[in-house]
N, C-alpha and C. Protein backbone atom coordinates (compact mmCIF):
# COMPACT_ATOMS: atom_id res chain seq x y z
N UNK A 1 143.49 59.99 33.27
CA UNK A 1 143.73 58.72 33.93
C UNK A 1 145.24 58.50 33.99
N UNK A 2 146.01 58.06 35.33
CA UNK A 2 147.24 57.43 35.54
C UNK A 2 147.29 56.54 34.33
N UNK A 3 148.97 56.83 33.97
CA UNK A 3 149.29 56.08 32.84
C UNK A 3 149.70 54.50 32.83
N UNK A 4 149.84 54.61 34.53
CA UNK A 4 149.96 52.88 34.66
C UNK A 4 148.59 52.40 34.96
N UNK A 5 147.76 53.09 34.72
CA UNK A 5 146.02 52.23 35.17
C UNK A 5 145.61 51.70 33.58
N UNK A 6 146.31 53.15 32.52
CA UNK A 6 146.15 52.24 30.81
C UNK A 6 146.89 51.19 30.62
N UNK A 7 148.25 51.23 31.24
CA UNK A 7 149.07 49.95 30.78
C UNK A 7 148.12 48.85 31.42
N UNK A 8 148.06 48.86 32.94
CA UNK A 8 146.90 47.68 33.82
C UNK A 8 146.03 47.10 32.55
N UNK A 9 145.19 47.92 32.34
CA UNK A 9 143.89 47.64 31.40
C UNK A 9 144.28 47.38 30.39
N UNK A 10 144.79 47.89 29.75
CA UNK A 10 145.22 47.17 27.96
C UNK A 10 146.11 46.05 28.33
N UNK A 11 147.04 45.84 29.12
CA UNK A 11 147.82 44.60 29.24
C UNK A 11 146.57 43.61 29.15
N UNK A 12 145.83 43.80 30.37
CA UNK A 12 144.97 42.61 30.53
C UNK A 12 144.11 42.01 29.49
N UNK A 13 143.29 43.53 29.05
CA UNK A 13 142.81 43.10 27.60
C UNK A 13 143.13 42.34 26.38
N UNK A 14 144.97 42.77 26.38
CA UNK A 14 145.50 41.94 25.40
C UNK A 14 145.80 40.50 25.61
N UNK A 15 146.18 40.38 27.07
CA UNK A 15 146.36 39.18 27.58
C UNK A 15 145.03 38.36 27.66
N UNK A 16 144.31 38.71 27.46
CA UNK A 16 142.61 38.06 27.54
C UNK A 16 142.52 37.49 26.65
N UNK A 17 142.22 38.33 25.30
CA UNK A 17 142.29 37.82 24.02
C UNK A 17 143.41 37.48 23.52
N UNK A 18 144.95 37.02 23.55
CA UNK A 18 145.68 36.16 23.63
C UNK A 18 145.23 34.77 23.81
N UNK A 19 145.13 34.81 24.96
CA UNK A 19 144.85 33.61 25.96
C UNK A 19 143.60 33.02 25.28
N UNK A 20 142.12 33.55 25.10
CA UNK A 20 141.15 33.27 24.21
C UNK A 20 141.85 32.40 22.76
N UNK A 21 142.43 33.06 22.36
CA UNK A 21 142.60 33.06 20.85
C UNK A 21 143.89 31.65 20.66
N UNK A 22 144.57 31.49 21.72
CA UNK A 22 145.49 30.48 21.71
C UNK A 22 144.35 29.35 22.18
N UNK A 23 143.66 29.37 22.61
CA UNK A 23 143.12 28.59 23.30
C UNK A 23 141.11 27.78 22.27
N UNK A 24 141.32 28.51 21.41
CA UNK A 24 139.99 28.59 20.64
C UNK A 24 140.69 28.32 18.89
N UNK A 25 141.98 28.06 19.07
CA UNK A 25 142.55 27.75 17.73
C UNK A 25 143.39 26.50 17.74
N UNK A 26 143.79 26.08 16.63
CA UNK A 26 144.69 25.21 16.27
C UNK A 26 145.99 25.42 17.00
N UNK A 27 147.04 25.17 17.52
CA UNK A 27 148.30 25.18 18.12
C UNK A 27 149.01 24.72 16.42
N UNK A 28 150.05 25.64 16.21
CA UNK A 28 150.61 25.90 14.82
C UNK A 28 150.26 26.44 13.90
N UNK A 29 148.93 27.37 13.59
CA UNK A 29 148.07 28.06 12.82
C UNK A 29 148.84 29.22 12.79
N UNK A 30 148.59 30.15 11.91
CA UNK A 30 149.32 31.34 11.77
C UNK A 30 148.48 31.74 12.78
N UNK A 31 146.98 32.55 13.12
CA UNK A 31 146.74 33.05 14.02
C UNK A 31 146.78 32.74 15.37
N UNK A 32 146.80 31.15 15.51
CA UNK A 32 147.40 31.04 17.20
C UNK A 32 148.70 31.38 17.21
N UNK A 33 149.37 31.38 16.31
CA UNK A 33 151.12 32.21 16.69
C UNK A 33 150.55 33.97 16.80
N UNK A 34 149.42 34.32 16.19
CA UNK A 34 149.50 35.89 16.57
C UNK A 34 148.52 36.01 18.35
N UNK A 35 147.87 34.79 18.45
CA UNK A 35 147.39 34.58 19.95
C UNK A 35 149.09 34.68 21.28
N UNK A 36 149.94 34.18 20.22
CA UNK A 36 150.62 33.85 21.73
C UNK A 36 151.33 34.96 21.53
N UNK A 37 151.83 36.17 20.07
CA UNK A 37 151.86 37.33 20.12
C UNK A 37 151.41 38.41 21.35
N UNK A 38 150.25 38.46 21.14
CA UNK A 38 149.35 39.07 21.94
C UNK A 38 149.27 38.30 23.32
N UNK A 39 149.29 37.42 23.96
CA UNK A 39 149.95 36.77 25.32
C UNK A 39 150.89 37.46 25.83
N UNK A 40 152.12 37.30 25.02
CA UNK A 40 153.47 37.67 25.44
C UNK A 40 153.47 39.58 25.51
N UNK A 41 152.93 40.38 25.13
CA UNK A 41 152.37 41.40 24.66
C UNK A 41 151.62 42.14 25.70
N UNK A 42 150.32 41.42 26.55
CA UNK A 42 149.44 41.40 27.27
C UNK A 42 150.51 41.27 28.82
N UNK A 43 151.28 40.18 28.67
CA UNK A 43 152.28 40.21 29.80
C UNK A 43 152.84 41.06 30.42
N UNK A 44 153.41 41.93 28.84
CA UNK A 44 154.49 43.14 29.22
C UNK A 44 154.04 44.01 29.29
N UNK A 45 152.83 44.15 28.97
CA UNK A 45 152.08 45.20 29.17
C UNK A 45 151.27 45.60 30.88
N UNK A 46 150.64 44.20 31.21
CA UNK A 46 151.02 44.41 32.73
C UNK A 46 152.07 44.88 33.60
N UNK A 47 153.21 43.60 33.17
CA UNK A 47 154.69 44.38 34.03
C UNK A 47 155.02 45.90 33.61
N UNK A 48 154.94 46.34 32.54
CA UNK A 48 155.04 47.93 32.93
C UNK A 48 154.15 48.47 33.18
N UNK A 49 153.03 48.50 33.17
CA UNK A 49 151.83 49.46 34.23
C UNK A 49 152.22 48.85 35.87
N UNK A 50 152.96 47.70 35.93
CA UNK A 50 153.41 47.74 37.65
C UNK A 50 154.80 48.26 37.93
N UNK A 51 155.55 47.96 36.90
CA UNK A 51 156.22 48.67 37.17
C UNK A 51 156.39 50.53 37.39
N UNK A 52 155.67 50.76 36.43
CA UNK A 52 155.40 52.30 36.60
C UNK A 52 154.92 52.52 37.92
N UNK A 53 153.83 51.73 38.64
CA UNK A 53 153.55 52.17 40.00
C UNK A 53 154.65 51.98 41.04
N UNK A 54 155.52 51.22 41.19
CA UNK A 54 156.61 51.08 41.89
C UNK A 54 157.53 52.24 42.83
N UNK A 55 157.35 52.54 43.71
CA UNK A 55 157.77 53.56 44.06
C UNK A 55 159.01 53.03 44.93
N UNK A 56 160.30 53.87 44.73
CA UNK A 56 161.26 53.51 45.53
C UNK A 56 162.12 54.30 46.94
């Protein structure tokens, strides 16, 4: 499998459960700070599987 189709998919995955986990917890909890971890994480993980497809 193209290595930007794993970044695609695990970004999103992480960004899923981020987003879940910030959203299903307390705001200031240690694990909603590891939710918005995994948000910010899930993000960059998209932008480089697009960026990798980027052709110039």
């Amino acid at each position: 499998m193209e290595q930007f189709v794993k970044l695609l998919v695990a970004g999103g995955v992480t960004l899923v459960t981020g987003l879940w986990t910030v959203t299903l917890l307390d705001s200031g909890s240690l694990l909603w700070a590891f939710g918005v971890v995994l948000v910010v994480a899930g993000v960059g993980g998209l932008a480089g599987g697009i960026w990798r497809n980027i052709e110039y």
